[in-house]
C-alpha atoms as a PDB file:
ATOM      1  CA  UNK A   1       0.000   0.000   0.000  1.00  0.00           C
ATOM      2  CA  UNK A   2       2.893   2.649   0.938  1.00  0.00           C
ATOM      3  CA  UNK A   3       4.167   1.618  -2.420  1.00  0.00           C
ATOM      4  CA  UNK A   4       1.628   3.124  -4.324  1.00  0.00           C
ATOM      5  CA  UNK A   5       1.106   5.656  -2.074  1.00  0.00           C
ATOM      6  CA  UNK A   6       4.336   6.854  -3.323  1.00  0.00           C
ATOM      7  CA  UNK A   7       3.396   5.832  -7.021  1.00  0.00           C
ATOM      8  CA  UNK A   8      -0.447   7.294  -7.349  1.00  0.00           C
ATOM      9  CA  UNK A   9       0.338  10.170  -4.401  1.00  0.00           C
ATOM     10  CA  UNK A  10      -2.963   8.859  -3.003  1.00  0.00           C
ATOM     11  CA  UNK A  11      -4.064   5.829  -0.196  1.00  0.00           C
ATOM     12  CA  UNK A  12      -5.200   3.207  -2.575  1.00  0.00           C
ATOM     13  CA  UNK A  13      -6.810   0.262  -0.645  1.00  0.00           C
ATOM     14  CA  UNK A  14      -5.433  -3.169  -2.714  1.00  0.00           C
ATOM     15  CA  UNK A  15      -7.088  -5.180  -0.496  1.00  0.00           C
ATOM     16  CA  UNK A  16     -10.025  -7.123  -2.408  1.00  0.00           C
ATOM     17  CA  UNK A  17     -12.482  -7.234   0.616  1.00  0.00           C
ATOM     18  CA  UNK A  18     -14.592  -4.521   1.542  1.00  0.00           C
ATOM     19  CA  UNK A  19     -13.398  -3.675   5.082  1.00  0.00           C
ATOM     20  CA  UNK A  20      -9.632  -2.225   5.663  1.00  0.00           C
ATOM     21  CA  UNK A  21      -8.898  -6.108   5.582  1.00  0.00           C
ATOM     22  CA  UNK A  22      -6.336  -7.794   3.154  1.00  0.00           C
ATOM     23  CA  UNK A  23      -6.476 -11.524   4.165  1.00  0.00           C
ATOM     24  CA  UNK A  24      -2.920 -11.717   1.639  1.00  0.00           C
ATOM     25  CA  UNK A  25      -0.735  -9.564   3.517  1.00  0.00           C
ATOM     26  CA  UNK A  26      -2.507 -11.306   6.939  1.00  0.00           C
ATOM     27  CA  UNK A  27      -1.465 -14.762   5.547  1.00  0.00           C
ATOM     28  CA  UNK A  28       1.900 -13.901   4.673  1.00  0.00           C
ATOM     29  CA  UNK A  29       2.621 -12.242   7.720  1.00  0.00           C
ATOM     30  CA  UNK A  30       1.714 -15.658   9.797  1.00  0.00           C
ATOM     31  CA  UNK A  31       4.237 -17.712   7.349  1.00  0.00           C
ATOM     32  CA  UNK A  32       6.867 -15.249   7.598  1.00  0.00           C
ATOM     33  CA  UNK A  33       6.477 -15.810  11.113  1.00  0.00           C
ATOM     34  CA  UNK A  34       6.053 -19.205  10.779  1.00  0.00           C
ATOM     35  CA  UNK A  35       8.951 -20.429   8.731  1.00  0.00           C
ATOM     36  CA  UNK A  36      11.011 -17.112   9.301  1.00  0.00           C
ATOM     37  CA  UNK A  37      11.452 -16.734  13.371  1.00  0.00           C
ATOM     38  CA  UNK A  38      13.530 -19.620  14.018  1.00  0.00           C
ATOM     39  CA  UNK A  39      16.596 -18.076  11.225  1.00  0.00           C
ATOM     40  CA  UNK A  40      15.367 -14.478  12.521  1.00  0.00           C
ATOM     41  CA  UNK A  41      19.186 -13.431  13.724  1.00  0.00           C
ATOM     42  CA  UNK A  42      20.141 -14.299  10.463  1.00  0.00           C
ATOM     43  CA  UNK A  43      18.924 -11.367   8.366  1.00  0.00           C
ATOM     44  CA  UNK A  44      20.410 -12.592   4.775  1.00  0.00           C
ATOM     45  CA  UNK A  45      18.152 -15.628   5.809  1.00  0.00           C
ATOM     46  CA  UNK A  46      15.338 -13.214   6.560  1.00  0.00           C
ATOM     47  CA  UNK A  47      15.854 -11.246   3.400  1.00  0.00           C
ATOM     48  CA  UNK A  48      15.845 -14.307   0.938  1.00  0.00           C
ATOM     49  CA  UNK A  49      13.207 -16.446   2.963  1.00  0.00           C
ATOM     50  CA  UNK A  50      10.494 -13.287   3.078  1.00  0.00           C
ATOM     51  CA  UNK A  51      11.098 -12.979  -0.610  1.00  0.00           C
ATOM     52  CA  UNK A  52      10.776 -16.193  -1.514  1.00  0.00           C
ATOM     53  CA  UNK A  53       7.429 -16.586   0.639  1.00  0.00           C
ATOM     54  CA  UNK A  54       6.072 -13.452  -0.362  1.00  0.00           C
ATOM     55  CA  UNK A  55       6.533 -13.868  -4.097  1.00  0.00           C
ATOM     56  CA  UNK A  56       5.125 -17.696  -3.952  1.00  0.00           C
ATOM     57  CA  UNK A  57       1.552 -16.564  -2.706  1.00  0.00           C
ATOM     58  CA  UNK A  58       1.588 -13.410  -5.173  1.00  0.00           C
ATOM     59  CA  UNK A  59       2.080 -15.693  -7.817  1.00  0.00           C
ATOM     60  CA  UNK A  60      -0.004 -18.546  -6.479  1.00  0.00           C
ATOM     61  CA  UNK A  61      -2.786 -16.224  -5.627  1.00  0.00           C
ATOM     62  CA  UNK A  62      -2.604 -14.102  -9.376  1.00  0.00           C
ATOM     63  CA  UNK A  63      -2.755 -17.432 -10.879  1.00  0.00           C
ATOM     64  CA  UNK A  64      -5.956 -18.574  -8.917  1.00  0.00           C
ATOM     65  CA  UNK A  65      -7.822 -15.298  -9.492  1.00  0.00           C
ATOM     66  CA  UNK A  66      -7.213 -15.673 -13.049  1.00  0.00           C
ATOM     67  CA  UNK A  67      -7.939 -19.158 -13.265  1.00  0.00           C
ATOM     68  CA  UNK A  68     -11.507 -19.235 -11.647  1.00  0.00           C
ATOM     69  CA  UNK A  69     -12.231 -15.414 -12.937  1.00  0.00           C
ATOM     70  CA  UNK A  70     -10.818 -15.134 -16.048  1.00  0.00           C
ATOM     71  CA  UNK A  71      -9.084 -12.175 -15.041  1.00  0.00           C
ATOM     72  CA  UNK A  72      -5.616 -10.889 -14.299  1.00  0.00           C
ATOM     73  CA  UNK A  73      -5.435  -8.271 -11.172  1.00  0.00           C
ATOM     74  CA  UNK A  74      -2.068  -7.102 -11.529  1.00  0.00           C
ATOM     75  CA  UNK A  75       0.807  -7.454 -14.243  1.00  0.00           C
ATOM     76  CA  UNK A  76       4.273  -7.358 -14.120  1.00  0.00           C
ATOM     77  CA  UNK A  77       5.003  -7.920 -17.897  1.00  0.00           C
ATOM     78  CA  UNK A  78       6.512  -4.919 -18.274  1.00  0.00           C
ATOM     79  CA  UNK A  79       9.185  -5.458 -15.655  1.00  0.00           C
ATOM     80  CA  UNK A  80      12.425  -7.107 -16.313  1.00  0.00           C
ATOM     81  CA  UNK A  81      13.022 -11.207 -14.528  1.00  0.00           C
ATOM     82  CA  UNK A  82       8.938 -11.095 -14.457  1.00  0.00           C
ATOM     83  CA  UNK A  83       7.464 -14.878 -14.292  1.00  0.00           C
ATOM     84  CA  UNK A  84       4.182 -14.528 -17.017  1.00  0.00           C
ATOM     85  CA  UNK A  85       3.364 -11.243 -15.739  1.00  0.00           C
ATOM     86  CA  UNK A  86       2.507 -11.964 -11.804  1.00  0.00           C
ATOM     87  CA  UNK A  87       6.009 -11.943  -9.707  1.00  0.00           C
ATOM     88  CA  UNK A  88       9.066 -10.246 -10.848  1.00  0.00           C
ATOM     89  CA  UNK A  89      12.411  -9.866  -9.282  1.00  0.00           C
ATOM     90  CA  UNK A  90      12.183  -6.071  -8.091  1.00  0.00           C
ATOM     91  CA  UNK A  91       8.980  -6.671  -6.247  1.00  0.00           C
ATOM     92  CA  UNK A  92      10.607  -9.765  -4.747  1.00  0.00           C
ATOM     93  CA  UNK A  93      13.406  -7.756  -3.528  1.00  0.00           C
ATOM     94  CA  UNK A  94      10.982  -5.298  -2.039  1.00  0.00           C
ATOM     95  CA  UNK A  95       9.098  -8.337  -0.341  1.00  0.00           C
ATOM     96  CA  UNK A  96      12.367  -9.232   1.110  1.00  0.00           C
ATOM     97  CA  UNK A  97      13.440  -5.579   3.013  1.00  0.00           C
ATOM     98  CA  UNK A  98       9.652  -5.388   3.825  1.00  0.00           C
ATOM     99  CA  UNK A  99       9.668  -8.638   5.849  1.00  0.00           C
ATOM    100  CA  UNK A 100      13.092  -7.838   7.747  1.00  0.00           C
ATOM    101  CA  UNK A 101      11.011  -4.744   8.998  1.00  0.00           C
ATOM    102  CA  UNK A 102       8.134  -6.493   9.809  1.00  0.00           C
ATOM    103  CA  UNK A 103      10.496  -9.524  11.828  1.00  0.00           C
ATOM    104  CA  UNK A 104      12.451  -6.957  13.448  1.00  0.00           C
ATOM    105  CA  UNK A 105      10.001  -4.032  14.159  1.00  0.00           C
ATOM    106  CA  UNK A 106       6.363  -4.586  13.190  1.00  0.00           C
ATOM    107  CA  UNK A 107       6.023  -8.204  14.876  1.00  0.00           C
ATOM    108  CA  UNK A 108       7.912  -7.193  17.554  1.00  0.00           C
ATOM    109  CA  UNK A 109       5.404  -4.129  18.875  1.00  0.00           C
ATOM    110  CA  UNK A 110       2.415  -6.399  17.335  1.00  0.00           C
ATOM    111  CA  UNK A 111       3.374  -9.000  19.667  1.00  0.00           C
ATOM    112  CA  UNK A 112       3.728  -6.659  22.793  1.00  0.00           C
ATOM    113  CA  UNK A 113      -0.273  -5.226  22.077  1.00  0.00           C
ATOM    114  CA  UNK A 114      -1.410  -9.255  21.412  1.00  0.00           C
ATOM    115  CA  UNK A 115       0.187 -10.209  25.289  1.00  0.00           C
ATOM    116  CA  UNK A 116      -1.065  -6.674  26.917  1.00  0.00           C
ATOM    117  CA  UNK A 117      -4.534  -7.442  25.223  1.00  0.00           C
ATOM    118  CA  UNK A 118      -4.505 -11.367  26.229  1.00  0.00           C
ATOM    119  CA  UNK A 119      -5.251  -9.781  29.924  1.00  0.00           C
ATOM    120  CA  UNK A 120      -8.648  -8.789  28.911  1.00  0.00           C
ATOM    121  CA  UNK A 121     -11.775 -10.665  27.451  1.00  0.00           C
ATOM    122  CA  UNK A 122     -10.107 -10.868  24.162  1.00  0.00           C
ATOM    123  CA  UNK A 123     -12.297 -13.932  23.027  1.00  0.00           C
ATOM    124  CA  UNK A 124     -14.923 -11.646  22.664  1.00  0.00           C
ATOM    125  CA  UNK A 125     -13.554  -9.636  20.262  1.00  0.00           C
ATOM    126  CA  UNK A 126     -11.677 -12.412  17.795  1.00  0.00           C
ATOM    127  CA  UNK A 127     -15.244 -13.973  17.099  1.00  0.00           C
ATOM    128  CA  UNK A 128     -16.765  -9.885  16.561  1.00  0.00           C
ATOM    129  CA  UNK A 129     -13.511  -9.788  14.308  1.00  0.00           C
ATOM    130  CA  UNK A 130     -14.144 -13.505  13.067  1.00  0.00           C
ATOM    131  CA  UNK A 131     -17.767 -12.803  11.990  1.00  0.00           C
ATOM    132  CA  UNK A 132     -17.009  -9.396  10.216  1.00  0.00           C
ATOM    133  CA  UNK A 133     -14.294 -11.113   8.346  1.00  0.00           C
ATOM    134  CA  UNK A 134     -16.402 -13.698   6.836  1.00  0.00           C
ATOM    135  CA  UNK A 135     -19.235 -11.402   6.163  1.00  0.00           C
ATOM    136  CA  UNK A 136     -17.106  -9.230   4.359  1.00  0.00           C
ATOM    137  CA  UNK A 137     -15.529 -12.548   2.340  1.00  0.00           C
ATOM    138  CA  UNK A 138     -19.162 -13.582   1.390  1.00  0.00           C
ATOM    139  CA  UNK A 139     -19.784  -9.858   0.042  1.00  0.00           C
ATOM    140  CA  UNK A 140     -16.620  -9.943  -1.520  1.00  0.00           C
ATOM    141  CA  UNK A 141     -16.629 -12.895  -3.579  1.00  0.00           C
ATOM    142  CA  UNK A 142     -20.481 -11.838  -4.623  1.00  0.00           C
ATOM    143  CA  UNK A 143     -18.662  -8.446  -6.143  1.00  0.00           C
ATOM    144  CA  UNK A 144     -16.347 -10.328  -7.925  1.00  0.00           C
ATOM    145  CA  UNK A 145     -18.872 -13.045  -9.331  1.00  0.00           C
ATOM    146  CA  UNK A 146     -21.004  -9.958 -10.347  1.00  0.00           C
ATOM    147  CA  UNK A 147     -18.139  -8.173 -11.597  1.00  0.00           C
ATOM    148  CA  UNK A 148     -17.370 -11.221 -13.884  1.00  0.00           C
ATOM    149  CA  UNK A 149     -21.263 -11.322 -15.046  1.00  0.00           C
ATOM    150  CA  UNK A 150     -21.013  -7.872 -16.160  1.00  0.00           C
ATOM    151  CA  UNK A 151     -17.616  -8.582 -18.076  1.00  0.00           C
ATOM    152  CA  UNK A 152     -19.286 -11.855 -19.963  1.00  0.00           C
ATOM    153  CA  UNK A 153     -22.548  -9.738 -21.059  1.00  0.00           C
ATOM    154  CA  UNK A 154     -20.384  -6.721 -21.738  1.00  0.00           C
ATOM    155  CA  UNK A 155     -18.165  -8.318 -24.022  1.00  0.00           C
ATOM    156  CA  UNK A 156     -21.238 -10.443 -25.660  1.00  0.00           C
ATOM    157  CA  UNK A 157     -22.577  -7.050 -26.412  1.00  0.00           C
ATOM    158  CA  UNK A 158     -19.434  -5.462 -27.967  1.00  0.00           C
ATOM    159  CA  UNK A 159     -18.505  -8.243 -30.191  1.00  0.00           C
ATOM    160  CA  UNK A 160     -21.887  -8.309 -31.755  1.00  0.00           C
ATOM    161  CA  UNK A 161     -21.958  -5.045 -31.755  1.00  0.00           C
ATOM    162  CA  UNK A 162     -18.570  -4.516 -33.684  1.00  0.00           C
ATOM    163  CA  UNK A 163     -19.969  -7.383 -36.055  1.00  0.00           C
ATOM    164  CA  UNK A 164     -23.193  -6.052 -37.023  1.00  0.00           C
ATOM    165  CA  UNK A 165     -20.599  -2.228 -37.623  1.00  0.00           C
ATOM    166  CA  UNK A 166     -18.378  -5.064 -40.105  1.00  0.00           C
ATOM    167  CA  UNK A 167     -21.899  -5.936 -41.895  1.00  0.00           C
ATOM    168  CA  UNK A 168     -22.920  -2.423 -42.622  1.00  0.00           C
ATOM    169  CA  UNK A 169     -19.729  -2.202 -44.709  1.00  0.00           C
ATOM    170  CA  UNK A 170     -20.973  -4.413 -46.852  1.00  0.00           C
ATOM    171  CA  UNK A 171     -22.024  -3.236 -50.536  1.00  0.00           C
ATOM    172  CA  UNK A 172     -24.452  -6.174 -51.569  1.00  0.00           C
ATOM    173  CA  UNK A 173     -26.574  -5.091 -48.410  1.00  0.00           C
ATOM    174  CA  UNK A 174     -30.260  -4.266 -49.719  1.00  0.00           C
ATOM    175  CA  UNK A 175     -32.149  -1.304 -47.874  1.00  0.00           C
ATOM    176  CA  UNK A 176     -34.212  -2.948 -45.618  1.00  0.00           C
ATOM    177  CA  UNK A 177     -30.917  -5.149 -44.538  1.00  0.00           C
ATOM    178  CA  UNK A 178     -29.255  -2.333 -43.578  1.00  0.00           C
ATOM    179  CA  UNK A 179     -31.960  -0.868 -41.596  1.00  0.00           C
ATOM    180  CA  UNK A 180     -32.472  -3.984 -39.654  1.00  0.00           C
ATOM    181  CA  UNK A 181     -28.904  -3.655 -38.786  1.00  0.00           C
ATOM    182  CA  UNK A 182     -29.151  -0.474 -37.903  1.00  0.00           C
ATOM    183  CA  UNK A 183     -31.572  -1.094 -35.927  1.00  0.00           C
ATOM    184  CA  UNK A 184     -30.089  -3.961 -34.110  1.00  0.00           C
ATOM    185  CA  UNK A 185     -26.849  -1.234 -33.409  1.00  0.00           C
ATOM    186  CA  UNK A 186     -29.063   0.817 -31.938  1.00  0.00           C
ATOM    187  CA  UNK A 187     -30.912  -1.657 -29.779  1.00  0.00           C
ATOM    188  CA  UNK A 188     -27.323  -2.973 -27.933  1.00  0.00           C
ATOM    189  CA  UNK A 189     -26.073   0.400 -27.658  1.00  0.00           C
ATOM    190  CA  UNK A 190     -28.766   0.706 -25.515  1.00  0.00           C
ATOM    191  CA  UNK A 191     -28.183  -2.241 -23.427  1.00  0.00           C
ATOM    192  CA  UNK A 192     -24.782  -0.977 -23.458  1.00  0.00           C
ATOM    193  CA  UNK A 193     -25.843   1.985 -21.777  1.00  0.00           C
ATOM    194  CA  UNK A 194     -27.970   0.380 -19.081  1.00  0.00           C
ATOM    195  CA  UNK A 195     -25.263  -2.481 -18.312  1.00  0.00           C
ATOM    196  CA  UNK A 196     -22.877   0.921 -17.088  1.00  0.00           C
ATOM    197  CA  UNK A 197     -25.364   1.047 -14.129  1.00  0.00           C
ATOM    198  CA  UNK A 198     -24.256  -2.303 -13.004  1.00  0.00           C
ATOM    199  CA  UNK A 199     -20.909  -1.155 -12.104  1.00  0.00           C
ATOM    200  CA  UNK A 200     -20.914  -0.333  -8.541  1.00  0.00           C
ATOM    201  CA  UNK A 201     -19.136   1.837  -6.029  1.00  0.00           C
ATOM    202  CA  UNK A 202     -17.421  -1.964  -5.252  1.00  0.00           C
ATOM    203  CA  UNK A 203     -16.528  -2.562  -8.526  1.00  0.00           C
ATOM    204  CA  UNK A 204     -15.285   1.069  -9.188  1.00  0.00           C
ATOM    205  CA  UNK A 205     -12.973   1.002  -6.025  1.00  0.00           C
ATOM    206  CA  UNK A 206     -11.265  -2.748  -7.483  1.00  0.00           C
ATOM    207  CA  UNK A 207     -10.850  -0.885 -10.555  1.00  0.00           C
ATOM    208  CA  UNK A 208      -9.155   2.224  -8.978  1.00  0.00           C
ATOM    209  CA  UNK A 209      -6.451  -0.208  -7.092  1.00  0.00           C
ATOM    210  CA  UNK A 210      -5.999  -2.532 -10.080  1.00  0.00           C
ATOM    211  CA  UNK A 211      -5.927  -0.383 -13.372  1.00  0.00           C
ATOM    212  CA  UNK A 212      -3.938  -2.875 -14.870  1.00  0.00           C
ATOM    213  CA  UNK A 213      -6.429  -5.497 -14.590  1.00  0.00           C
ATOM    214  CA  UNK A 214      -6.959  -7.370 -17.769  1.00  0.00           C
ATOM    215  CA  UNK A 215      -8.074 -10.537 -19.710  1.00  0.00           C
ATOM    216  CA  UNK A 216      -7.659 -12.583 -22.161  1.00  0.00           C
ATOM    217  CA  UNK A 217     -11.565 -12.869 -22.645  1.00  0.00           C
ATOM    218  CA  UNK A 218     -12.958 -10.055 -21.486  1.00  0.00           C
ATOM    219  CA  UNK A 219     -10.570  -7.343 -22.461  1.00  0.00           C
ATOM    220  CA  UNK A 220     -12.396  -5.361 -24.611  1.00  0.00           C
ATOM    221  CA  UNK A 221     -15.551  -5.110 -21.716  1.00  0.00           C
ATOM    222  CA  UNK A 222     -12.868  -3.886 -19.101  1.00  0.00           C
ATOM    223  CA  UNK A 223     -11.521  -1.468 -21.224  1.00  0.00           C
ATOM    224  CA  UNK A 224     -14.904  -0.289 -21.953  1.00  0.00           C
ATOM    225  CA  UNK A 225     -15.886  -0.103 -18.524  1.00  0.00           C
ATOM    226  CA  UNK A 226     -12.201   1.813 -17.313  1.00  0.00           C
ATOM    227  CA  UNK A 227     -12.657   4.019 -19.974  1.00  0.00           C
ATOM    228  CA  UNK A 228     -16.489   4.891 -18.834  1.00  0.00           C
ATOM    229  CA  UNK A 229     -14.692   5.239 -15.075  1.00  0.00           C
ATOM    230  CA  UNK A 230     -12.526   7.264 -16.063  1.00  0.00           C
ATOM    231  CA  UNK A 231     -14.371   9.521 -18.173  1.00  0.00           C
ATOM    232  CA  UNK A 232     -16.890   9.870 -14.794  1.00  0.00           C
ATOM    233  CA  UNK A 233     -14.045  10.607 -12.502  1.00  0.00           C
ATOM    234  CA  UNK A 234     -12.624  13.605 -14.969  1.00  0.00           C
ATOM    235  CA  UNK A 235     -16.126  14.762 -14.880  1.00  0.00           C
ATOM    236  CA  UNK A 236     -16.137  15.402 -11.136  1.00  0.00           C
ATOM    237  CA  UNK A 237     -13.252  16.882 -10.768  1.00  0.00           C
ATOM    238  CA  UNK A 238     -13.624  19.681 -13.531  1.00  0.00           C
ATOM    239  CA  UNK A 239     -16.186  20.518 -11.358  1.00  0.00           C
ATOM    240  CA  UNK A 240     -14.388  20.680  -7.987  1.00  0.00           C
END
């Protein structure tokens, strides 16, 4: 997140759930600990093992977001030593300072709060926390399933709609062909129009922390509906 921070000069949330949760940086934290603690006085060790960790659940969990929603979150295709566009070497060395700090200072001060709050009626508040979690993975996974409706009917809509365009090209086309065509144009720029409705504040936010989201079968319906983003949030600031 302080990464781009520093890139977009703005807090972007990259978490996927609703709630100022990222279950990703929360897993990776308990294997750092996990596998990490024992070689913690080591910090080469450190360096290499929190890079290694960090970069195997990036590109384990690109792959399975792609794989069961056709759609790729993040790319690094662009960097140098990148492995098919979700882990590349500079990010893995950034994994690697990041989890000395968070051995050596962020676990450390976590750790302190955890035993001070131990002394209270913590259990309590882990099944509040444990309840708001999975409510907010339920909602989550809904947005995305949505999301991926909207990017299948989308795309639907665009191809035929850039195929009936091809057709009207066409020289043998009688009058009343064309017309029917025409009409047909008309009729899914229309749905085109309403499906832009579907795209909620959710699915606006994913957008605004993954703009290089893309696909290999709905690319043409994302780009549609960044562009349409986009255009909305030039729109409001001119005004400010």
């Amino acid at each position: 997140m302080l990464y781009h921070l520093y890139k977009q000069k703005r807090f972007v949330n990259r978490g996927f759930l609703n709630g100022p949760l990222c279950p990703i940086y929360g897993i990776t934290a308990v294997l750092l600990i996990l596998f990490l603690t024992p070689i913690s006085e080591n910090i080469l060790y450190v360096f290499v093992g929190g890079a290694i960790i960090a970069s195997l659940l990036e590109l384990i969990t690109g792959y399975l977001l792609e794989a069961f929603f056709n759609t790729k979150w993040w790319d690094y295709s662009d960097e140098k030593f990148n492995f098919k566009g979700y882990i590349c070497v500079r990010f893995s060395i950034i994994w690697g300072f990041i989890s000395i700090i968070f051995l050596k200072v962020i676990n450390v001060q976590v750790s302190k709060f955890t035993t001070w709050l131990s002394y209270f009626n913590s259990e309590i508040l882990y099944h509040i926390l444990l309840i708001l979690l999975i409510v907010d993975i339920a909602l989550t996974i809904n947005s995305l399933i949505t999301f991926r409706k909207l990017f299948i009917d989308l795309q639907e809509v665009l191809v035929e709609t850039k195929n009936n365009v091809e057709k009207l090209r066409e020289l043998k086309l009688t009058t009343e062909a064309k017309e029917n065509i025409q009409l047909r144009v008309s009729h899914l720029m229309d749905i085109k129009e309403r499906m832009a409705s579907r795209v909620s504040l959710r699915h606006k936010a994913l957008l605004r922390a993954y703009p290089q989201i893309t696909s290999k079968k709905f690319g043409t319906a994302i780009e549609e509906i960044k562009s349409r983003v986009n255009k909305v949030n030039i729109k409001k600031r001119s005004k400010h």
